[in-house]
C-alpha atoms as a PDB file:
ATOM      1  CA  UNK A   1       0.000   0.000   0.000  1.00  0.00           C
ATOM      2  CA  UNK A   2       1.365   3.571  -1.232  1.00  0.00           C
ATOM      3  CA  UNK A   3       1.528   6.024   1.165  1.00  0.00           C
ATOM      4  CA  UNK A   4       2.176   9.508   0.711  1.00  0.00           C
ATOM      5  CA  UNK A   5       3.907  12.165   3.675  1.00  0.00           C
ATOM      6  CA  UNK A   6       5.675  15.181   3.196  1.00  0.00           C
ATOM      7  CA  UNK A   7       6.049  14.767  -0.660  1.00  0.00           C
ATOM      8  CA  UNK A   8       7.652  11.281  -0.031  1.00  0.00           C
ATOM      9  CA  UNK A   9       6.307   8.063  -1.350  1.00  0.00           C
ATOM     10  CA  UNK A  10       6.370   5.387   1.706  1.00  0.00           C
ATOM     11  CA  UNK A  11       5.151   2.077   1.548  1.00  0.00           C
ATOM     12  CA  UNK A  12       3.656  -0.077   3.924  1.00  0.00           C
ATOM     13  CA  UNK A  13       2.413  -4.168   3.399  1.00  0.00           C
ATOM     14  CA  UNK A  14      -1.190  -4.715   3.748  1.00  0.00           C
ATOM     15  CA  UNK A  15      -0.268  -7.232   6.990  1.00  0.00           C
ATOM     16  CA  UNK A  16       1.423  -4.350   8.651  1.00  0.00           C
ATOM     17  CA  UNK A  17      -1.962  -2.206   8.083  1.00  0.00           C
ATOM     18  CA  UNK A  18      -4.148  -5.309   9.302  1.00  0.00           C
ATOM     19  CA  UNK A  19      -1.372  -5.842  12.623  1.00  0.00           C
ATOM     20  CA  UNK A  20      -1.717  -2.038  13.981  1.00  0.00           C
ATOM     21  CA  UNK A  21      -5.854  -2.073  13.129  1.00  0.00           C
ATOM     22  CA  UNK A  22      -6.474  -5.776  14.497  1.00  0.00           C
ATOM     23  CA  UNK A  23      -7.621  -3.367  17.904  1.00  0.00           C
ATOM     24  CA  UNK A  24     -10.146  -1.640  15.697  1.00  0.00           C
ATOM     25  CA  UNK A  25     -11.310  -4.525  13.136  1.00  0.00           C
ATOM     26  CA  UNK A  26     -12.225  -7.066  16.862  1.00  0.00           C
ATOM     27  CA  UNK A  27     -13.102  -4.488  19.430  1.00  0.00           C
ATOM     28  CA  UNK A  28     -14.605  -7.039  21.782  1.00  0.00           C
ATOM     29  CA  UNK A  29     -11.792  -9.455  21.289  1.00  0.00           C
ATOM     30  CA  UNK A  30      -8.214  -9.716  23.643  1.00  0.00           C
ATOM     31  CA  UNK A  31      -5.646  -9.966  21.403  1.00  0.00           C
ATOM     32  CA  UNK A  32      -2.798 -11.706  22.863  1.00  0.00           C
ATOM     33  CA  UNK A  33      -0.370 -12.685  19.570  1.00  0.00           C
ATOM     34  CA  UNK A  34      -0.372 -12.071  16.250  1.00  0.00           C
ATOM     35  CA  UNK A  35       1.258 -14.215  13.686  1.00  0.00           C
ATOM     36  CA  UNK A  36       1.559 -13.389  10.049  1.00  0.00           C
ATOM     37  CA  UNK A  37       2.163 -16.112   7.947  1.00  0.00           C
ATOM     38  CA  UNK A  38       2.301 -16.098   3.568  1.00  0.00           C
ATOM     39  CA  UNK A  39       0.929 -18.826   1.799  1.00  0.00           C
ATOM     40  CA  UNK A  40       1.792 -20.008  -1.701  1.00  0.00           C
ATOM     41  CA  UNK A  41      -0.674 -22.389  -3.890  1.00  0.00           C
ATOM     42  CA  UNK A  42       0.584 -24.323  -7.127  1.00  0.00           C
ATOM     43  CA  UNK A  43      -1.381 -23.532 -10.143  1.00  0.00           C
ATOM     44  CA  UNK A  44       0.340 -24.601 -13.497  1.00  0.00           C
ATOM     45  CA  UNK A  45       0.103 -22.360 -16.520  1.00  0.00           C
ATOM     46  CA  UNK A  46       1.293 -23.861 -19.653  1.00  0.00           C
ATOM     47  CA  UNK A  47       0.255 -21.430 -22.970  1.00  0.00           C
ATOM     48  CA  UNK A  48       1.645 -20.812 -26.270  1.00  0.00           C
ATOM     49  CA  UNK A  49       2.219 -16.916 -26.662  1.00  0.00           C
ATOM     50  CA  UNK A  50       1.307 -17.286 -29.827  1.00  0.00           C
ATOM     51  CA  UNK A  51      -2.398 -17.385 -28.757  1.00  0.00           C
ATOM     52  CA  UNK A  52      -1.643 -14.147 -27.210  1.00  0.00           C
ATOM     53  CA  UNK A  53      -5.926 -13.409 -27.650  1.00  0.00           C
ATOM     54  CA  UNK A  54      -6.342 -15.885 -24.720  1.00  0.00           C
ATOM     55  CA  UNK A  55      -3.552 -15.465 -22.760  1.00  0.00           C
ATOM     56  CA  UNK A  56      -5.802 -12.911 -20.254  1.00  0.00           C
ATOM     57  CA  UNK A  57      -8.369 -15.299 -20.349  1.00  0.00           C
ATOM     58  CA  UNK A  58      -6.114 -18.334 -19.424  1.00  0.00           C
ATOM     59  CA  UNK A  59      -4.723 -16.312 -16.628  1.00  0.00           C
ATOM     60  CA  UNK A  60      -7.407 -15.128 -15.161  1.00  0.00           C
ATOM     61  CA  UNK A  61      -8.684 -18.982 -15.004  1.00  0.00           C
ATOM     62  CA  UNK A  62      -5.315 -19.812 -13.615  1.00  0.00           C
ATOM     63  CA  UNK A  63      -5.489 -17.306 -10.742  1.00  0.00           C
ATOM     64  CA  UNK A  64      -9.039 -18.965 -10.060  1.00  0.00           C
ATOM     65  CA  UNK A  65      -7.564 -22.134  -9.859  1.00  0.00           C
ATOM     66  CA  UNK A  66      -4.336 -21.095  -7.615  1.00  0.00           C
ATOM     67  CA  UNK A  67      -7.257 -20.193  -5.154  1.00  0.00           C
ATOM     68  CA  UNK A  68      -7.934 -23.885  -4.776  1.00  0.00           C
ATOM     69  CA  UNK A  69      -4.336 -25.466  -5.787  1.00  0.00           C
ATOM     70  CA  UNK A  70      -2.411 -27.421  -3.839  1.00  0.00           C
ATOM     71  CA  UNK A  71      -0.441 -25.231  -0.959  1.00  0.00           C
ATOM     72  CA  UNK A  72       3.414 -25.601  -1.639  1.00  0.00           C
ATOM     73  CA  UNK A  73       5.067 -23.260   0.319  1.00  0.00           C
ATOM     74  CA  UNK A  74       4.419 -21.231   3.759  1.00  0.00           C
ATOM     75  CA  UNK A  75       6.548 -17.992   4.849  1.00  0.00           C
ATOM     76  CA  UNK A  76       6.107 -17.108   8.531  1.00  0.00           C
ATOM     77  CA  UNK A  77       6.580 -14.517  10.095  1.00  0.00           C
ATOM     78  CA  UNK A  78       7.735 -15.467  13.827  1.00  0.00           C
ATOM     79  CA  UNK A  79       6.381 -18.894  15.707  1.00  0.00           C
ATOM     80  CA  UNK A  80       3.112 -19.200  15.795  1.00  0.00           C
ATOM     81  CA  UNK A  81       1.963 -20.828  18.640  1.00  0.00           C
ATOM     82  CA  UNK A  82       1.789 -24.578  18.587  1.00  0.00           C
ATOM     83  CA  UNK A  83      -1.892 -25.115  18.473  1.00  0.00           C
ATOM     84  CA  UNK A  84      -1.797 -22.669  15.205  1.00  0.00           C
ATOM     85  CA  UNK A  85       0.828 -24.526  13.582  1.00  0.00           C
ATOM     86  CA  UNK A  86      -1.122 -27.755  13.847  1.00  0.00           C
ATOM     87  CA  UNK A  87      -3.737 -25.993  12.081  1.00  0.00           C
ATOM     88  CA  UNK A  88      -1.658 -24.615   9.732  1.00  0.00           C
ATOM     89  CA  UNK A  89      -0.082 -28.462   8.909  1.00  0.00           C
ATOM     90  CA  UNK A  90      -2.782 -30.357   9.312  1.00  0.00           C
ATOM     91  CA  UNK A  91      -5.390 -28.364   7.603  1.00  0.00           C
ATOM     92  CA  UNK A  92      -3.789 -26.623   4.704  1.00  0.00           C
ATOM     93  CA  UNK A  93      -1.021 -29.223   3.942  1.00  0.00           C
ATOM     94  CA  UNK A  94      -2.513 -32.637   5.004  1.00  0.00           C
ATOM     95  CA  UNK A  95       0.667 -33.316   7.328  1.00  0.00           C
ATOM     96  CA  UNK A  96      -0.312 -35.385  10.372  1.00  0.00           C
END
């Protein structure tokens, strides 16, 4: 997210935003840890660029798909704690 101050262009990621509003977004809720964690889903793409007229259109199915691919890689943040780690393995990649 672009931010502008003083005539300078700053930055910030979306998950910083969310951290520093979580107060805001769950009034009634005690927040006692916040863990931000990344995750990447496999969607394979193969096209010939020569059908350049569908490439959007192959994409934009692609991105649908990546919604529901398989999960192949996770960046965290810090440690979650361990009972959201168990959800994180046994619900999004199947490990027991």
């Amino acid at each position: 997210m672009e931010i502008k101050e003083n005539g300078l262009r700053k930055f910030i990621t979306i998950e910083s935003l969310l951290r520093h509003q979580l107060v805001n977004l769950y009034p009634t809720y005690e927040i006692k840890k916040v863990s931000i964690y990344r995750l990447t889903r496999n969607a394979d793409l193969d096209y010939d660029e020569e059908e350049a007229q569908d490439l959007l259109v192959k994409i934009e199915n692609s991105i649908q798909k990546r919604k529901w691919g398989k999960a192949v890689r996770i960046e965290l943040e810090e440690s979650p704690s361990n009972p959201v780690l168990e959800i994180l393995k046994n619900k999004v990649f199947g490990i027991r």
